[in-house]
C-alpha atoms as a PDB file:
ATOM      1  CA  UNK A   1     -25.099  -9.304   2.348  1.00  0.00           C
ATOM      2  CA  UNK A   2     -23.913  -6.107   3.799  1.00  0.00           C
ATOM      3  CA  UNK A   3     -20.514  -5.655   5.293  1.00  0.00           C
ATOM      4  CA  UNK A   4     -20.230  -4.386   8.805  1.00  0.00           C
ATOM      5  CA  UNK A   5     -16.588  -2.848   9.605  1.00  0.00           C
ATOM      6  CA  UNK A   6     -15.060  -3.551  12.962  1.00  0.00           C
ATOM      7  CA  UNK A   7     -12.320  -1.247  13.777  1.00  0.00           C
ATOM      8  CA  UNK A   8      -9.557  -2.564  15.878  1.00  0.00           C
ATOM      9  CA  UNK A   9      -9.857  -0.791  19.145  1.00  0.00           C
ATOM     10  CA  UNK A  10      -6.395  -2.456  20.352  1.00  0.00           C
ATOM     11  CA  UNK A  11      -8.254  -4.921  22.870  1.00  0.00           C
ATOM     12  CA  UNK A  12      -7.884  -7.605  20.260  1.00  0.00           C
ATOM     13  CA  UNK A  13     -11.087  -8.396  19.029  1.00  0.00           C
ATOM     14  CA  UNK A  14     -11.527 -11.274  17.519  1.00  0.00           C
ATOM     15  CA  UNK A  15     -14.041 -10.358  15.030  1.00  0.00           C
ATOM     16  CA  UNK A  16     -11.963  -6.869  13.995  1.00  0.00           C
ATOM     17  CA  UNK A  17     -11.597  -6.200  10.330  1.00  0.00           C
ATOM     18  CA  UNK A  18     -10.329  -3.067   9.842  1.00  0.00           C
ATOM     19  CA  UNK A  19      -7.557  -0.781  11.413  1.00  0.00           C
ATOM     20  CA  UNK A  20      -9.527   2.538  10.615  1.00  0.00           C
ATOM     21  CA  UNK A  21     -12.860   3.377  10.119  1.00  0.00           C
ATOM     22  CA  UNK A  22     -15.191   5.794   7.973  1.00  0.00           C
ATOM     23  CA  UNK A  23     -14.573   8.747  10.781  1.00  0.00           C
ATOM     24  CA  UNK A  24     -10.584   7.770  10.952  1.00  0.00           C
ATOM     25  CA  UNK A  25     -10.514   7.901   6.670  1.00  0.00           C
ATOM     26  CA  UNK A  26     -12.236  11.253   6.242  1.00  0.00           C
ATOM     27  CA  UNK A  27     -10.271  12.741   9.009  1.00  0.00           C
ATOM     28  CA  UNK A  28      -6.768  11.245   7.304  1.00  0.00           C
ATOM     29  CA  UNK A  29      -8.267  12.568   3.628  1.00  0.00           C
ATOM     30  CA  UNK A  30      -9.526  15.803   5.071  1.00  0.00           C
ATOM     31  CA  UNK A  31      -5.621  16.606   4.508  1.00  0.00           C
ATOM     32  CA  UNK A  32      -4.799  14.770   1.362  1.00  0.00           C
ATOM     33  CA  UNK A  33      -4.126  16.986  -1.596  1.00  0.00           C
ATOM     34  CA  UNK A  34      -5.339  14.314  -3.858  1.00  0.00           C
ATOM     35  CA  UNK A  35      -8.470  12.481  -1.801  1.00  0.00           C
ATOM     36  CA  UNK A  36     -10.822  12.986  -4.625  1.00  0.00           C
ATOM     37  CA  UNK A  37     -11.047   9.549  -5.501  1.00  0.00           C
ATOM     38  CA  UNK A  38     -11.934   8.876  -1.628  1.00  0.00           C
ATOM     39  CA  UNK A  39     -14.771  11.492  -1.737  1.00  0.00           C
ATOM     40  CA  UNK A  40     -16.107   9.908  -4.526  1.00  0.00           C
ATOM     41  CA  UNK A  41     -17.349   7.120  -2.646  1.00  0.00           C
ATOM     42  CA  UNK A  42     -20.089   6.085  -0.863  1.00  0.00           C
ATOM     43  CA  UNK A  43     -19.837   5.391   2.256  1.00  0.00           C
ATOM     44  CA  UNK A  44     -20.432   1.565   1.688  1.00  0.00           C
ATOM     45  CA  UNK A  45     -17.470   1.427  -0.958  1.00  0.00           C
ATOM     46  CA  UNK A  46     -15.223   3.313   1.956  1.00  0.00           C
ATOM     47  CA  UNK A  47     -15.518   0.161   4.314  1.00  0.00           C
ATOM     48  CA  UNK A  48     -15.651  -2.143   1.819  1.00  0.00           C
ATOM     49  CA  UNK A  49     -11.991  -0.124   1.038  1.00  0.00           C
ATOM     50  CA  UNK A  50     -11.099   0.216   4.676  1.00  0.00           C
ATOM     51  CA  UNK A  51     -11.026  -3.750   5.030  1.00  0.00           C
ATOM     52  CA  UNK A  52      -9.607  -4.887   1.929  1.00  0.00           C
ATOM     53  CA  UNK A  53      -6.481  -2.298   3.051  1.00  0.00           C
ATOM     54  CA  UNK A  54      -6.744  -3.776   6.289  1.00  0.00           C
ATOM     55  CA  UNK A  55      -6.312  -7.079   4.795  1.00  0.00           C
ATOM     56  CA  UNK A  56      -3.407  -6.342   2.534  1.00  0.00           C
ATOM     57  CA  UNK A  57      -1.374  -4.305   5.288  1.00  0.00           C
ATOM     58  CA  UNK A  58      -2.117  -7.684   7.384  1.00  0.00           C
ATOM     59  CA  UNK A  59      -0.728  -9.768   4.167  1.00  0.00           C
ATOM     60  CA  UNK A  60       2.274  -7.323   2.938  1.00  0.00           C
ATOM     61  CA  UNK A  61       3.958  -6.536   5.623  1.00  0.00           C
ATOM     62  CA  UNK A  62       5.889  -8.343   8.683  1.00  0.00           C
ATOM     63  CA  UNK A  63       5.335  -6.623  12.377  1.00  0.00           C
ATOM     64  CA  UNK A  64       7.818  -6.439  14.593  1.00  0.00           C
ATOM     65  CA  UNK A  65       6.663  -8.448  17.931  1.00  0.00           C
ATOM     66  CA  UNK A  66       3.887 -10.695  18.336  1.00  0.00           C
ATOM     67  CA  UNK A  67       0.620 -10.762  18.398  1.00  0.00           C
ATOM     68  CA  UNK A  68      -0.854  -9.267  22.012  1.00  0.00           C
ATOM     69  CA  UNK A  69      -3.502 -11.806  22.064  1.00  0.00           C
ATOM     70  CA  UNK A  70      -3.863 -15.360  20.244  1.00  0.00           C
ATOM     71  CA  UNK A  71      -7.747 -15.006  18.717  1.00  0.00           C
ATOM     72  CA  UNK A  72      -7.667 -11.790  17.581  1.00  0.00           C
ATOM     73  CA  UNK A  73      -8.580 -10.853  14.065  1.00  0.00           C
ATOM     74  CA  UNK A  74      -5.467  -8.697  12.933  1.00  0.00           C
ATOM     75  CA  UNK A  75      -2.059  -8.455  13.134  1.00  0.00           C
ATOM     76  CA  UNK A  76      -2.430  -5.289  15.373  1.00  0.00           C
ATOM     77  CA  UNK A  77      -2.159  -4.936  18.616  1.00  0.00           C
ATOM     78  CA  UNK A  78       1.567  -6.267  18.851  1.00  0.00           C
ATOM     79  CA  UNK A  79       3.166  -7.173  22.186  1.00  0.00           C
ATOM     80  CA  UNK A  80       7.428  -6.277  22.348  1.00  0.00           C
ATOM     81  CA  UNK A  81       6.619  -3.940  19.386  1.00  0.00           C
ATOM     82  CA  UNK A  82       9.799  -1.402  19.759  1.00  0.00           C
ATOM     83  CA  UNK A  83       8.522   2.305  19.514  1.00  0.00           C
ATOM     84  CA  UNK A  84      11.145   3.776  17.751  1.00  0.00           C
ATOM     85  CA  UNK A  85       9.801   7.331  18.969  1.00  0.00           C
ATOM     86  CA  UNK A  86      10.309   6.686  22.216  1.00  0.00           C
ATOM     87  CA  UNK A  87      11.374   9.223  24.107  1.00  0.00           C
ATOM     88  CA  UNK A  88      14.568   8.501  26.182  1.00  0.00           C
ATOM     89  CA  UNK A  89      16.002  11.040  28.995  1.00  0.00           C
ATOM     90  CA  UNK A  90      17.528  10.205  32.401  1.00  0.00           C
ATOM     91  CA  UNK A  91      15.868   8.037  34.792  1.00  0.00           C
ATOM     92  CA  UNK A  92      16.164  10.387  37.520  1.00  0.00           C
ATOM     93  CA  UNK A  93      13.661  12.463  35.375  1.00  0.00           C
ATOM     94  CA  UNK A  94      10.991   9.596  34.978  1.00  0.00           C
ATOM     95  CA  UNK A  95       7.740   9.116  36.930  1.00  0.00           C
ATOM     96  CA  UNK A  96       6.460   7.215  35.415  1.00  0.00           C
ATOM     97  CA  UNK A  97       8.936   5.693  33.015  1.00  0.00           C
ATOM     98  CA  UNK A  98       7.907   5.415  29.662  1.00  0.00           C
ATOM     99  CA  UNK A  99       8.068   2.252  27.618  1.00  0.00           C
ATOM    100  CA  UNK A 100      10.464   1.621  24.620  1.00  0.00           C
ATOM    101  CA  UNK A 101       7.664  -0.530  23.296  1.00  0.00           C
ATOM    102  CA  UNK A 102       4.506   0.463  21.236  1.00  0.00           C
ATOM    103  CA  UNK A 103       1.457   0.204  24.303  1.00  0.00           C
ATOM    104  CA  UNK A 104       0.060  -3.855  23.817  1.00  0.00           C
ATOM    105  CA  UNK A 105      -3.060  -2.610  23.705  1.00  0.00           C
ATOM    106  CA  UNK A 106      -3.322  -0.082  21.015  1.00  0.00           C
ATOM    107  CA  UNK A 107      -3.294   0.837  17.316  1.00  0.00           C
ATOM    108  CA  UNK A 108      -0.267   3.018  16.010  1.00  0.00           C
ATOM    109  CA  UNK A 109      -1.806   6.282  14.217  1.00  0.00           C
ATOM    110  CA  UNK A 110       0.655   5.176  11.215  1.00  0.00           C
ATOM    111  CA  UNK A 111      -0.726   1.972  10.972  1.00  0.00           C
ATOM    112  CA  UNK A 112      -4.223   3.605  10.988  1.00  0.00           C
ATOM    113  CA  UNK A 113      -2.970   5.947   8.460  1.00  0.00           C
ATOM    114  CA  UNK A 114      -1.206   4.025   6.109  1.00  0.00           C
ATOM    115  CA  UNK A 115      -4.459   1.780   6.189  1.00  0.00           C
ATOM    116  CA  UNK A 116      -6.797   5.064   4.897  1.00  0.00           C
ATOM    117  CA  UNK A 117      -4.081   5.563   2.198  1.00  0.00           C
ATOM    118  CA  UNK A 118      -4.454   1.597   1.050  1.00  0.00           C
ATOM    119  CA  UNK A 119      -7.936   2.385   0.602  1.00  0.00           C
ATOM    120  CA  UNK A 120      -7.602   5.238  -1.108  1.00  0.00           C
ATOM    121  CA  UNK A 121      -5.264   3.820  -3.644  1.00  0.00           C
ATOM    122  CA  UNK A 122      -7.526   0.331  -3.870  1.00  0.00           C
ATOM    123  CA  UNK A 123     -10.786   3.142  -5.081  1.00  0.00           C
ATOM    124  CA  UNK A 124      -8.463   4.521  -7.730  1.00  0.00           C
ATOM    125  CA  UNK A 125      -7.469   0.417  -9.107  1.00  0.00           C
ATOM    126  CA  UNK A 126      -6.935  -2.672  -8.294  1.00  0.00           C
ATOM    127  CA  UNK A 127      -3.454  -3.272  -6.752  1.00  0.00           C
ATOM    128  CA  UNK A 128      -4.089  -6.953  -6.466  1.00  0.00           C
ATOM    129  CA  UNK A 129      -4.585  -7.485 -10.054  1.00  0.00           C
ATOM    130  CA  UNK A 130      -2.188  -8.634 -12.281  1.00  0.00           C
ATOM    131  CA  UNK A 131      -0.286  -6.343 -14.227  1.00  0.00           C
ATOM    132  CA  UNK A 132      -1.220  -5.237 -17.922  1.00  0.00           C
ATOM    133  CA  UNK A 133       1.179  -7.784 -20.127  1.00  0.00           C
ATOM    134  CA  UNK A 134       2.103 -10.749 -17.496  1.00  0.00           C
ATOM    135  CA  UNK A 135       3.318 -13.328 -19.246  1.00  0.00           C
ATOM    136  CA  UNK A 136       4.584 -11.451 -22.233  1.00  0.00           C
ATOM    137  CA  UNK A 137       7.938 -10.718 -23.001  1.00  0.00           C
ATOM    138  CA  UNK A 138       7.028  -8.789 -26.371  1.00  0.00           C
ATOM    139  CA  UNK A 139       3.617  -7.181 -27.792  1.00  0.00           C
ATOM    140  CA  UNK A 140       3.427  -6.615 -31.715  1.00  0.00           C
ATOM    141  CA  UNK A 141       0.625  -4.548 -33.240  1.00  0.00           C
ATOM    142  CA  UNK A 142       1.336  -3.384 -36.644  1.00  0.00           C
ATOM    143  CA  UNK A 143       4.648  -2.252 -36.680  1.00  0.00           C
ATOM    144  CA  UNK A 144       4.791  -1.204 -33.539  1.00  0.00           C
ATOM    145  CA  UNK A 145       6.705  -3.544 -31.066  1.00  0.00           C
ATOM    146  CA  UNK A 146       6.349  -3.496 -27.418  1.00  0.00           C
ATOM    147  CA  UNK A 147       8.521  -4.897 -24.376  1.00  0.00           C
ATOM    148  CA  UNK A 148       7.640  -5.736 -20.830  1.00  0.00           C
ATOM    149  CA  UNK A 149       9.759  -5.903 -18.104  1.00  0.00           C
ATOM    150  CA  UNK A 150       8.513  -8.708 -15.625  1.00  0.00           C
ATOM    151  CA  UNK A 151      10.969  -6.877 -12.608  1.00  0.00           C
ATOM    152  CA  UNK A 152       9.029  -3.524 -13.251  1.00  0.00           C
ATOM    153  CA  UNK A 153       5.790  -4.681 -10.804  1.00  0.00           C
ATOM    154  CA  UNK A 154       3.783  -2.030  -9.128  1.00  0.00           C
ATOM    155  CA  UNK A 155       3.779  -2.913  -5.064  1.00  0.00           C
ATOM    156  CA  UNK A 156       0.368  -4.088  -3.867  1.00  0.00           C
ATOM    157  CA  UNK A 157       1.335  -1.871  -1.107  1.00  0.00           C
ATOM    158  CA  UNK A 158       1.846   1.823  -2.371  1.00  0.00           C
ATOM    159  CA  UNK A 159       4.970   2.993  -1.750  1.00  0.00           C
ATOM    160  CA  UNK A 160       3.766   6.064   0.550  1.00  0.00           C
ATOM    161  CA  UNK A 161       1.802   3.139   2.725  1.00  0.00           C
ATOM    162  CA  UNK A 162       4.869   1.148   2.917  1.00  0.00           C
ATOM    163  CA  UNK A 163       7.138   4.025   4.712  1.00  0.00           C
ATOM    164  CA  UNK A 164       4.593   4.890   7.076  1.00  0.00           C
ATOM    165  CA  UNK A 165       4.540   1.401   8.285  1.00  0.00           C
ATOM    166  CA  UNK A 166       8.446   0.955   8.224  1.00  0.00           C
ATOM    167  CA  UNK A 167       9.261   1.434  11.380  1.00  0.00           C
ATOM    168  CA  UNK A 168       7.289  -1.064  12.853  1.00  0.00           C
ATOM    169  CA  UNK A 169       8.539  -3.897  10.610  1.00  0.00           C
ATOM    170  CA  UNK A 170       9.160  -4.367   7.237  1.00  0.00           C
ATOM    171  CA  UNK A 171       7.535  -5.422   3.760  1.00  0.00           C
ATOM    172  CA  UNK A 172       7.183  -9.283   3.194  1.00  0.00           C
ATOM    173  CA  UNK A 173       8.670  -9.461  -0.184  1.00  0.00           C
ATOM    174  CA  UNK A 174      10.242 -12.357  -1.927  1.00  0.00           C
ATOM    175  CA  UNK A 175      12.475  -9.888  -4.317  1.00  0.00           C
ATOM    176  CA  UNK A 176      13.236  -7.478  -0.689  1.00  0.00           C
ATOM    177  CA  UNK A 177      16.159  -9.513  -0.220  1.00  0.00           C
ATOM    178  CA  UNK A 178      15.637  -9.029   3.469  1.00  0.00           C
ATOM    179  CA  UNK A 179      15.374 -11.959   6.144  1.00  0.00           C
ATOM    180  CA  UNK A 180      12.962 -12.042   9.219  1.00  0.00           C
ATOM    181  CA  UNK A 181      15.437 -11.990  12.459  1.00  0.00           C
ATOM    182  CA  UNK A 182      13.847 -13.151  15.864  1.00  0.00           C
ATOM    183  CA  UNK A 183      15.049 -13.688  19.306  1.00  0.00           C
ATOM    184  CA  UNK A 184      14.235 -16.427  20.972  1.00  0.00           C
END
């Protein structure tokens, strides 16, 4: 079975899959100094990637707001999403006035961006395996003795991924030592 990708338009399809798709990644990695690994790949692996990044930005991180419609398929599009590039000058100026919240029915370009960097990273390993060593405190072969440190873990979401989608909420982490605030 073949997979089809359904880009998230920001009308909050239920059957959506993906935040970018094959014409969104090659634009992103037409300026990537190090996209090799991304065209490498066939098409078919690029969706496959596209998705699985979708799914892991959907899993690792917390959006600010909620979701702009109850079915849909992603976390994106976000209703009461603050746009923390909004532009603020004097009323008087204003017609019409632009919203301190990210549009309910769209798509930020970082989130579509830090999705085509997932997938990137996801064709060069797997980030959701587990790391070389788990459950080992020490490794001896010959004489040589080796030592793992179980609070070194690589993110699942790269680090570069993770700042572009910081300002619209923040990484669900157990070792973040942050705490989910809402209004209600």
């Amino acid at each position: 079975m073949s997979l089809t990708l359904i880009k998230e338009t920001g009308a909050g399809l239920v059957d959506a899959n993906a935040y970018a798709d094959l014409t969104d990644g090659n634009a992103y990695h037409d300026g990537h100094l190090y996209a090799s690994a991304w065209t490498a790949a066939t098409d078919a692996q690029k969706a496959v990637a596209l998705v699985m990044a979708s799914r892991l930005v959907d899993a690792e991180f917390q959006f600010n707001g909620t979701r702009a419609n109850a079915v849909q398929g992603l976390q994106w599009p976000r209703a009461r999403c603050p746009e923390p590039d909004a532009i603020h000058v004097p009323l008087q100026a204003l017609l019409p006035i632009p919203s301190d919240y990210v549009r309910f029915d769209s798509v930020p370009k970082a989130v579509v961006q830090a999705t085509c960097e997932m997938a990137r990273e996801l064709l060069i390993a797997d980030r959701t395996a587990a790391p070389a060593g788990e459950g080992l405190k020490y490794q001896n072969t010959g004489g040589n003795q080796t030592g793992y440190d179980k609070t070194d873990r690589r993110p699942v979401l790269s680090q570069v991924a993770q700042v572009m989608l910081a300002k619209y909420g923040v990484p669900m982490s157990a070792t973040s030592g942050m705490v989910r605030l809402q209004r209600v």
